[in-house]
C-alpha atoms as a PDB file:
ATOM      1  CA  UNK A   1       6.046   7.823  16.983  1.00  0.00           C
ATOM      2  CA  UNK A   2       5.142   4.294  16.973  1.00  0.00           C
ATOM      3  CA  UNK A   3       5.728   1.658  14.334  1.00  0.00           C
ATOM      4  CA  UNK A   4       3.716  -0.262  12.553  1.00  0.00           C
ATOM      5  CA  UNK A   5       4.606  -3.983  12.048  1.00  0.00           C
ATOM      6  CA  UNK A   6       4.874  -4.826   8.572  1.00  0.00           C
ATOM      7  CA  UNK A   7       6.081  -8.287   6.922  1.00  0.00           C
ATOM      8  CA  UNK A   8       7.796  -8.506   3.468  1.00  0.00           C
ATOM      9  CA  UNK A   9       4.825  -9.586   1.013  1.00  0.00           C
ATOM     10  CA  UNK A  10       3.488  -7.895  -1.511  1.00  0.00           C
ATOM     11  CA  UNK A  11       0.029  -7.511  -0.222  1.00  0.00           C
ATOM     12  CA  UNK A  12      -0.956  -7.079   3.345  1.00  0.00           C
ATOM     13  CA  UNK A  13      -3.544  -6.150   5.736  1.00  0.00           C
ATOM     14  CA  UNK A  14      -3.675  -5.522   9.827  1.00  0.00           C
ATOM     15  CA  UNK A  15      -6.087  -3.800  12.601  1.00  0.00           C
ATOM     16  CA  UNK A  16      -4.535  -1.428  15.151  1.00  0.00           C
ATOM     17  CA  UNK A  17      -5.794   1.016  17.393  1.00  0.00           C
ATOM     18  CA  UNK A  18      -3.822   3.936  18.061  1.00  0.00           C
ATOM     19  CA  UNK A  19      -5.386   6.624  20.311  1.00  0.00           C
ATOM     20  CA  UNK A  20      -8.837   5.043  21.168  1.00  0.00           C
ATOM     21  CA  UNK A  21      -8.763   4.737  17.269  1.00  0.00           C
ATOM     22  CA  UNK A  22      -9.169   1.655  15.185  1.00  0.00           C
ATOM     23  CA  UNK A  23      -6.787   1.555  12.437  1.00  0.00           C
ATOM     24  CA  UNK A  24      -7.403  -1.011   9.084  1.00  0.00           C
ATOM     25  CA  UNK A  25      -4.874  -0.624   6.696  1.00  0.00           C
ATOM     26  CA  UNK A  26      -3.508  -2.527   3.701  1.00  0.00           C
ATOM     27  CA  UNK A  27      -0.397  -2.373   1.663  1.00  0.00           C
ATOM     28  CA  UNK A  28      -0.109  -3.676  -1.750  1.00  0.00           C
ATOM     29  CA  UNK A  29       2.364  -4.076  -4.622  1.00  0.00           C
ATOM     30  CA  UNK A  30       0.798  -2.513  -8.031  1.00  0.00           C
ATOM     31  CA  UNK A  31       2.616  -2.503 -11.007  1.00  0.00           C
ATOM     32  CA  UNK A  32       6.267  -1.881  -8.958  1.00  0.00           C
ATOM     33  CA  UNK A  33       4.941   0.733  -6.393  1.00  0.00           C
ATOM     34  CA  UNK A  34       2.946   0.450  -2.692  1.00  0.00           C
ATOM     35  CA  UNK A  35      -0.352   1.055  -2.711  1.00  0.00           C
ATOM     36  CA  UNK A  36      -1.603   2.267   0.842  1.00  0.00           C
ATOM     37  CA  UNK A  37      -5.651   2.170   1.783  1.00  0.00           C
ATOM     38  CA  UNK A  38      -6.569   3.629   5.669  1.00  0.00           C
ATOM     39  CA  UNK A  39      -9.977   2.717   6.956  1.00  0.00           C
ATOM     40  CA  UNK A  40     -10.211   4.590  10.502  1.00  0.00           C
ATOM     41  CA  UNK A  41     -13.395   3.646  12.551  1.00  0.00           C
ATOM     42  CA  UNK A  42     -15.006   2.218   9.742  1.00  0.00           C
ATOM     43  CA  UNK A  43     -14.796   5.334   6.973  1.00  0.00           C
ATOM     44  CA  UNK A  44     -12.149   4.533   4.152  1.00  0.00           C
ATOM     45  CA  UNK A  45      -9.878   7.683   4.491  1.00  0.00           C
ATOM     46  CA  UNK A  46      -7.350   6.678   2.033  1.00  0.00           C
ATOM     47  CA  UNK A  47      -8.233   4.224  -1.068  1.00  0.00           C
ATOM     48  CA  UNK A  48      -5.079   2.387  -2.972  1.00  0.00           C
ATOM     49  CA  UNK A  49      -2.666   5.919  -2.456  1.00  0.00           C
ATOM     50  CA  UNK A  50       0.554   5.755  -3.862  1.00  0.00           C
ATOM     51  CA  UNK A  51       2.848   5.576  -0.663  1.00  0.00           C
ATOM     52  CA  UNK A  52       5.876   8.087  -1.076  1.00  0.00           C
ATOM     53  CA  UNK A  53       8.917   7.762   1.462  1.00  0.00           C
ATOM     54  CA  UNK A  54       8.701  10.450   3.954  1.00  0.00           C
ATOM     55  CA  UNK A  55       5.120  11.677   2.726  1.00  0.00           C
ATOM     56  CA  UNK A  56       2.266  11.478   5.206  1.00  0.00           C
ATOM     57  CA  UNK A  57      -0.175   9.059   3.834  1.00  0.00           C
ATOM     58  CA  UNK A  58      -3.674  10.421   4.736  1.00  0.00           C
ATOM     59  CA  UNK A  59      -4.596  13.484   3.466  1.00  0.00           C
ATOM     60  CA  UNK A  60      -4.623  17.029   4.728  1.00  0.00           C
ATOM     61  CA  UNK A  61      -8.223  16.964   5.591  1.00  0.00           C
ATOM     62  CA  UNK A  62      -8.294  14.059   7.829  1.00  0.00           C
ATOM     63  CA  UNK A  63      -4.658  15.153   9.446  1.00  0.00           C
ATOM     64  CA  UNK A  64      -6.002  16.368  12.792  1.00  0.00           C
ATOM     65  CA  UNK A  65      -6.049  12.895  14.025  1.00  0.00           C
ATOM     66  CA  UNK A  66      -2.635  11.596  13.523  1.00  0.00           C
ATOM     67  CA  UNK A  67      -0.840  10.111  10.059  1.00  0.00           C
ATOM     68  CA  UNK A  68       1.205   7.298   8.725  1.00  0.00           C
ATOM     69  CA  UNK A  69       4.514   7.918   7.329  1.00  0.00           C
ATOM     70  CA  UNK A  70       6.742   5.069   5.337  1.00  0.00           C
ATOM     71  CA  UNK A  71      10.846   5.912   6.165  1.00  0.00           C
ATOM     72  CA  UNK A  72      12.936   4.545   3.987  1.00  0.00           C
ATOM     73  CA  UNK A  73      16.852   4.942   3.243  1.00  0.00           C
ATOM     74  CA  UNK A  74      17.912   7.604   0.775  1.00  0.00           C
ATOM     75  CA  UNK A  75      13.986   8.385   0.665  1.00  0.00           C
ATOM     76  CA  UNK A  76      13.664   5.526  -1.923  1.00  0.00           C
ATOM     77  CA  UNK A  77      10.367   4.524  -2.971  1.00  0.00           C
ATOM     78  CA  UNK A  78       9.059   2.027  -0.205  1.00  0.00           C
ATOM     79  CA  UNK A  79       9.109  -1.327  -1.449  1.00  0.00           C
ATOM     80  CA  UNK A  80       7.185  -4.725   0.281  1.00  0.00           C
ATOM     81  CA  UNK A  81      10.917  -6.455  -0.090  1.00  0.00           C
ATOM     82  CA  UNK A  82      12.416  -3.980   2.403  1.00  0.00           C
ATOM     83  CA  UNK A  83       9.611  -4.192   5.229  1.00  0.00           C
ATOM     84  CA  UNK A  84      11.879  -6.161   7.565  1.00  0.00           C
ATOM     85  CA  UNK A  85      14.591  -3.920   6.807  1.00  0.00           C
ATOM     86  CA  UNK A  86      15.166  -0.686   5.492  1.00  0.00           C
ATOM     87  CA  UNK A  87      11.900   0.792   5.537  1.00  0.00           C
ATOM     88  CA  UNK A  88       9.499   1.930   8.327  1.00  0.00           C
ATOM     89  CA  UNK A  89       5.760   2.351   8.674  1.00  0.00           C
ATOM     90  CA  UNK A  90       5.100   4.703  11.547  1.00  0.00           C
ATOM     91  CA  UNK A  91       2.136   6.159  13.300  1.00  0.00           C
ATOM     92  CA  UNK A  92       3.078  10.218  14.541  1.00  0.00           C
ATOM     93  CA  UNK A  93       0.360  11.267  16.860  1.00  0.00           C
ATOM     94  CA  UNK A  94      -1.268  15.433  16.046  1.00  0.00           C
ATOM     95  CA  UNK A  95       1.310  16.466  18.946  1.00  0.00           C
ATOM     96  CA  UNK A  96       4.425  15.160  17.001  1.00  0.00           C
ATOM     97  CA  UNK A  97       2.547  16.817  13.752  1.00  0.00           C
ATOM     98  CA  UNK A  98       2.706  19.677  15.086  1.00  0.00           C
ATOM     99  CA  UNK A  99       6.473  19.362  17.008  1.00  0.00           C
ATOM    100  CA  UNK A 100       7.623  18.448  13.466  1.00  0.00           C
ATOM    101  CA  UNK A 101       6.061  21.833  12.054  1.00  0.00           C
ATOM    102  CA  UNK A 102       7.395  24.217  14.574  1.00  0.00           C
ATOM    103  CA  UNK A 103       4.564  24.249  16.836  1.00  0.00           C
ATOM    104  CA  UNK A 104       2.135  25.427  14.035  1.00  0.00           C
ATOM    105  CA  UNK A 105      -0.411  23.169  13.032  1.00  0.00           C
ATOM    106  CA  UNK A 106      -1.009  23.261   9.634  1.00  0.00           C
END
């Protein structure tokens, strides 16, 4: 699992690369929720998703490469005010996908 850096402002973007893989995303505040977009290699993925604590962020048809979860405490919506504290953006890699599933991929 490795974490994302993420600052406490209500909108946000950054570049990573995570397993020979360029990563653009962008977090926003809309209306009292976080909005999460995922560009990988140049194809959007995910477009403005509502991000849900605990809830991988890219869909199910893109999951074979990896996903972004936001943790949060008590599973509370994520928030842009608790970036530096309570809540987590994390990469998991397919392998811990599939660890977290019982060794079936699904």
């Amino acid at each position: 699992m490795n974490q994302i850096p993420v600052s406490p402002f209500p909108r946000q973007s950054l570049s990573v690369v995570l397993e020979n893989t360029l990563y653009e995303l962008s977090l926003k505040e809309c209306n009292g929720i976080m909005a999460v977009s995922v560009v990988r290699d140049g194809a959007t993925i995910v477009s403005n998703r509502r991000a849900v604590a605990g809830e991988p962020v890219i869909p199910h048809g893109y999951l074979e490469e990896g996903n972004f979860i936001l943790l949060t405490d008590k599973e509370a919506l994520p928030y842009y005010t608790d970036f530096e504290g309570a809540t987590l953006f994390v990469y998991i890699t397919r392998d811990e996908l599939t660890a977290l599933r019982g060794g079936a991929y699904v």
